[in-house]
C-alpha atoms as a PDB file:
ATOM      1  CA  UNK A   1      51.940  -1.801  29.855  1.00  0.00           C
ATOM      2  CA  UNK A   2      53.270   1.133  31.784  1.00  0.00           C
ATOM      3  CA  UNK A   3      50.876   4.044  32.972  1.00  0.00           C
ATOM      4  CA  UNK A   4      52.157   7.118  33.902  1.00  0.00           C
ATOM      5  CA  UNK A   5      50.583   9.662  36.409  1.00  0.00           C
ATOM      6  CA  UNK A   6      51.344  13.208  37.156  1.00  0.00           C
ATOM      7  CA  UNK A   7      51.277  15.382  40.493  1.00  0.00           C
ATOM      8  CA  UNK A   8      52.065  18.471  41.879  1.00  0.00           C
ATOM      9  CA  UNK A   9      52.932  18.836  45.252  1.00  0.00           C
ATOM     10  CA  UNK A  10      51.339  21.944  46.640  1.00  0.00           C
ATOM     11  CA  UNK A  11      53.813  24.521  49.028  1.00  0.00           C
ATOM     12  CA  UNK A  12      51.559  23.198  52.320  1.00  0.00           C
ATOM     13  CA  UNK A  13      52.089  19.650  51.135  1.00  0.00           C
ATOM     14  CA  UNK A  14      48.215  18.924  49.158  1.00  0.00           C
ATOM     15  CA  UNK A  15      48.931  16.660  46.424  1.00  0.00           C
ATOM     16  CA  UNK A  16      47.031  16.972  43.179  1.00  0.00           C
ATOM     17  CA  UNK A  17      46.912  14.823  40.019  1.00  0.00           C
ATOM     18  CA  UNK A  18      47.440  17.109  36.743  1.00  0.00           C
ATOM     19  CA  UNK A  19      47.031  16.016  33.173  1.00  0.00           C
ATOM     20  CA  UNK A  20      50.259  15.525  31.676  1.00  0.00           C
ATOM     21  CA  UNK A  21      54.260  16.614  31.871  1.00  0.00           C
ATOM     22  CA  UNK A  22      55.151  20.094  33.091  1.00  0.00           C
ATOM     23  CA  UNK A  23      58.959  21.696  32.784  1.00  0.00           C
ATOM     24  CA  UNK A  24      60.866  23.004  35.574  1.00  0.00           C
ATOM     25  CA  UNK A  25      60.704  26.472  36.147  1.00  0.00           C
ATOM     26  CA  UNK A  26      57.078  26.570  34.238  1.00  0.00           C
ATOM     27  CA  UNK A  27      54.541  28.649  35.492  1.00  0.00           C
ATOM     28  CA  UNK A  28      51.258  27.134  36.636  1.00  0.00           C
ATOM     29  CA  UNK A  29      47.944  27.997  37.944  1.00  0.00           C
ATOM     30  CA  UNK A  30      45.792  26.785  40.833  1.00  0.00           C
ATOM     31  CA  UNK A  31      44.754  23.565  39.044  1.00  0.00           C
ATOM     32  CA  UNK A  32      47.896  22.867  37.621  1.00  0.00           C
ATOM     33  CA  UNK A  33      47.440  23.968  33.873  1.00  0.00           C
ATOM     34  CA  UNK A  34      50.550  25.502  32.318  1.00  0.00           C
ATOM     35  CA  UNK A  35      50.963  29.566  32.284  1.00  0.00           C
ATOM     36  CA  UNK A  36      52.399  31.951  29.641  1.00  0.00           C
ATOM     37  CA  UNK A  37      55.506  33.182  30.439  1.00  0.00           C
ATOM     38  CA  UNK A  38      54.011  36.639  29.963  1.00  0.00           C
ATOM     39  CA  UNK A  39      51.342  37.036  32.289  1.00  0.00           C
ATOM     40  CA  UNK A  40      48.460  39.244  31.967  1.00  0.00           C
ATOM     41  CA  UNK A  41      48.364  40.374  35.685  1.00  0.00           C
ATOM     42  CA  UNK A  42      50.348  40.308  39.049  1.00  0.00           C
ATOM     43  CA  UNK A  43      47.449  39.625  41.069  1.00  0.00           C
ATOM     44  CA  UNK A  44      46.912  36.350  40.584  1.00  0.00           C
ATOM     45  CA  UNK A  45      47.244  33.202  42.499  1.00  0.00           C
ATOM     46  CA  UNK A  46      50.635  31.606  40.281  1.00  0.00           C
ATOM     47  CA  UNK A  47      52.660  28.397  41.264  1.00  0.00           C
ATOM     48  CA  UNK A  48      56.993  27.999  39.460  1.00  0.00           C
ATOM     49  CA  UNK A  49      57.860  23.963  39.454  1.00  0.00           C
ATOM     50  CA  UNK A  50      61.085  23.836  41.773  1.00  0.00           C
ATOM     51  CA  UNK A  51      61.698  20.760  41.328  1.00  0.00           C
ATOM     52  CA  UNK A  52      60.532  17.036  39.971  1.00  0.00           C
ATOM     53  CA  UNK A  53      60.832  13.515  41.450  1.00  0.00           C
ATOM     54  CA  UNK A  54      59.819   9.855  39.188  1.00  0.00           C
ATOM     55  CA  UNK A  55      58.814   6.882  41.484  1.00  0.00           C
ATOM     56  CA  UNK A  56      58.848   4.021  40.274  1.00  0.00           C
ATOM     57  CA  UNK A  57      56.396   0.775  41.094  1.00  0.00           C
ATOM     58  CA  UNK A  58      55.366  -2.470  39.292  1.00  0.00           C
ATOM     59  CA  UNK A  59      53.461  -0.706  35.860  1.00  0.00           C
ATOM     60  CA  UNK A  60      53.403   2.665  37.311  1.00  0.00           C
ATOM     61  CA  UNK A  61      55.390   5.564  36.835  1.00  0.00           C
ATOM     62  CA  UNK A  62      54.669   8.928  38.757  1.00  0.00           C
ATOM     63  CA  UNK A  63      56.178  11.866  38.530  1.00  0.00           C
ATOM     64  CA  UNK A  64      56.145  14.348  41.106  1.00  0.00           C
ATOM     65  CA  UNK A  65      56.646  18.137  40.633  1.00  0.00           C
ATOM     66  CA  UNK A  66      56.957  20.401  43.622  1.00  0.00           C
ATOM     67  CA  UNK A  67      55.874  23.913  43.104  1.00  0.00           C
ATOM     68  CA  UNK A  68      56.330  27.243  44.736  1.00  0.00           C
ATOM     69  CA  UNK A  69      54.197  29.914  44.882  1.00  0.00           C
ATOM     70  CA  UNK A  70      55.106  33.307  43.970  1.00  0.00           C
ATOM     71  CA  UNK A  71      54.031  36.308  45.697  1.00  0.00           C
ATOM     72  CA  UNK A  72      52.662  39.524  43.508  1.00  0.00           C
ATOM     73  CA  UNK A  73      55.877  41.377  44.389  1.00  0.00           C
ATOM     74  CA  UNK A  74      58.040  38.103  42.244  1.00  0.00           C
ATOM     75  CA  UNK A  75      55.124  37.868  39.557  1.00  0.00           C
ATOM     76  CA  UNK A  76      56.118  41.754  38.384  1.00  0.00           C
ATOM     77  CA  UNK A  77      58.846  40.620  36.151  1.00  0.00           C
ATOM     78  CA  UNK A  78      56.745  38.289  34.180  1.00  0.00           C
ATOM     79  CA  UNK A  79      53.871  41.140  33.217  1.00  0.00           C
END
Protein backbone atom coordinates (compact mmCIF):
# COMPACT_ATOMS: atom_id res chain seq x y z
CA UNK A 1 0.00 0.00 0.00
CA UNK A 2 1.38 3.34 -1.02
CA UNK A 3 -0.01 6.69 0.56
CA UNK A 4 0.55 9.73 -0.98
CA UNK A 5 0.74 13.23 0.74
CA UNK A 6 0.72 16.67 -0.63
CA UNK A 7 2.54 20.06 0.43
CA UNK A 8 3.14 23.35 -0.49
CA UNK A 9 6.07 25.04 0.42
CA UNK A 10 5.25 28.57 1.40
CA UNK A 11 7.76 31.68 -0.19
CA UNK A 12 9.27 32.09 3.72
CA UNK A 13 9.73 28.35 3.83
CA UNK A 14 6.16 27.21 6.15
CA UNK A 15 5.20 23.94 4.91
CA UNK A 16 1.55 23.02 4.67
CA UNK A 17 -0.25 19.75 3.85
CA UNK A 18 -3.06 20.37 1.02
CA UNK A 19 -5.65 17.91 -0.12
CA UNK A 20 -4.71 16.53 -3.30
CA UNK A 21 -2.50 17.23 -6.75
CA UNK A 22 -2.07 20.80 -7.95
CA UNK A 23 -0.50 21.76 -11.66
CA UNK A 24 2.34 23.95 -12.18
CA UNK A 25 1.66 27.33 -12.88
CA UNK A 26 -1.96 26.94 -10.99
CA UNK A 27 -3.14 29.58 -8.99
CA UNK A 28 -3.80 29.00 -5.30
CA UNK A 29 -5.04 30.64 -2.27
CA UNK A 30 -3.81 30.97 1.31
CA UNK A 31 -4.83 27.41 2.26
CA UNK A 32 -3.81 25.89 -0.75
CA UNK A 33 -7.21 25.33 -2.65
CA UNK A 34 -6.97 25.76 -6.42
CA UNK A 35 -7.94 29.37 -8.07
CA UNK A 36 -9.76 30.26 -11.33
CA UNK A 37 -7.67 31.43 -13.80
CA UNK A 38 -9.93 34.48 -13.96
CA UNK A 39 -9.89 36.06 -10.77
CA UNK A 40 -12.50 38.18 -9.35
CA UNK A 41 -10.10 40.79 -7.74
CA UNK A 42 -6.39 41.98 -7.59
CA UNK A 43 -6.40 42.48 -4.02
CA UNK A 44 -6.13 39.38 -2.79
CA UNK A 45 -3.58 37.33 -1.06
CA UNK A 46 -2.75 34.64 -4.39
CA UNK A 47 0.13 31.98 -4.47
CA UNK A 48 1.48 30.46 -8.72
CA UNK A 49 3.17 26.74 -8.12
CA UNK A 50 6.87 27.32 -9.47
CA UNK A 51 7.80 24.30 -9.19
CA UNK A 52 7.18 20.48 -7.76
CA UNK A 53 9.49 17.91 -6.11
CA UNK A 54 8.27 13.74 -5.28
CA UNK A 55 10.25 12.13 -2.35
CA UNK A 56 10.21 9.04 -2.07
CA UNK A 57 10.31 6.69 1.34
CA UNK A 58 9.30 3.09 2.29
CA UNK A 59 5.08 3.40 1.49
CA UNK A 60 5.14 7.06 1.20
CA UNK A 61 5.12 9.28 -1.56
CA UNK A 62 5.15 13.19 -1.09
CA UNK A 63 5.02 15.61 -3.36
CA UNK A 64 6.20 18.94 -2.81
CA UNK A 65 5.04 22.11 -4.67
CA UNK A 66 6.79 25.39 -4.13
CA UNK A 67 4.73 28.43 -4.65
CA UNK A 68 5.25 32.08 -5.26
CA UNK A 69 3.31 34.74 -4.34
CA UNK A 70 2.18 37.33 -6.62
CA UNK A 71 1.95 40.86 -5.85
CA UNK A 72 -1.44 42.95 -6.91
CA UNK A 73 0.59 44.70 -9.62
CA UNK A 74 1.23 40.64 -11.39
CA UNK A 75 -2.45 39.56 -10.35
CA UNK A 76 -3.87 42.47 -12.99
CA UNK A 77 -3.58 40.25 -15.94
CA UNK A 78 -5.63 37.50 -14.52
CA UNK A 79 -8.89 39.92 -13.64
Amino acid sequence: MTLYEYYMIYPDGEKQEIGGPISIGAFLDINGNELPQRLPTNKMIAYQVQSKRTIENRGIVQIIYTVEQLDSEELLDYV
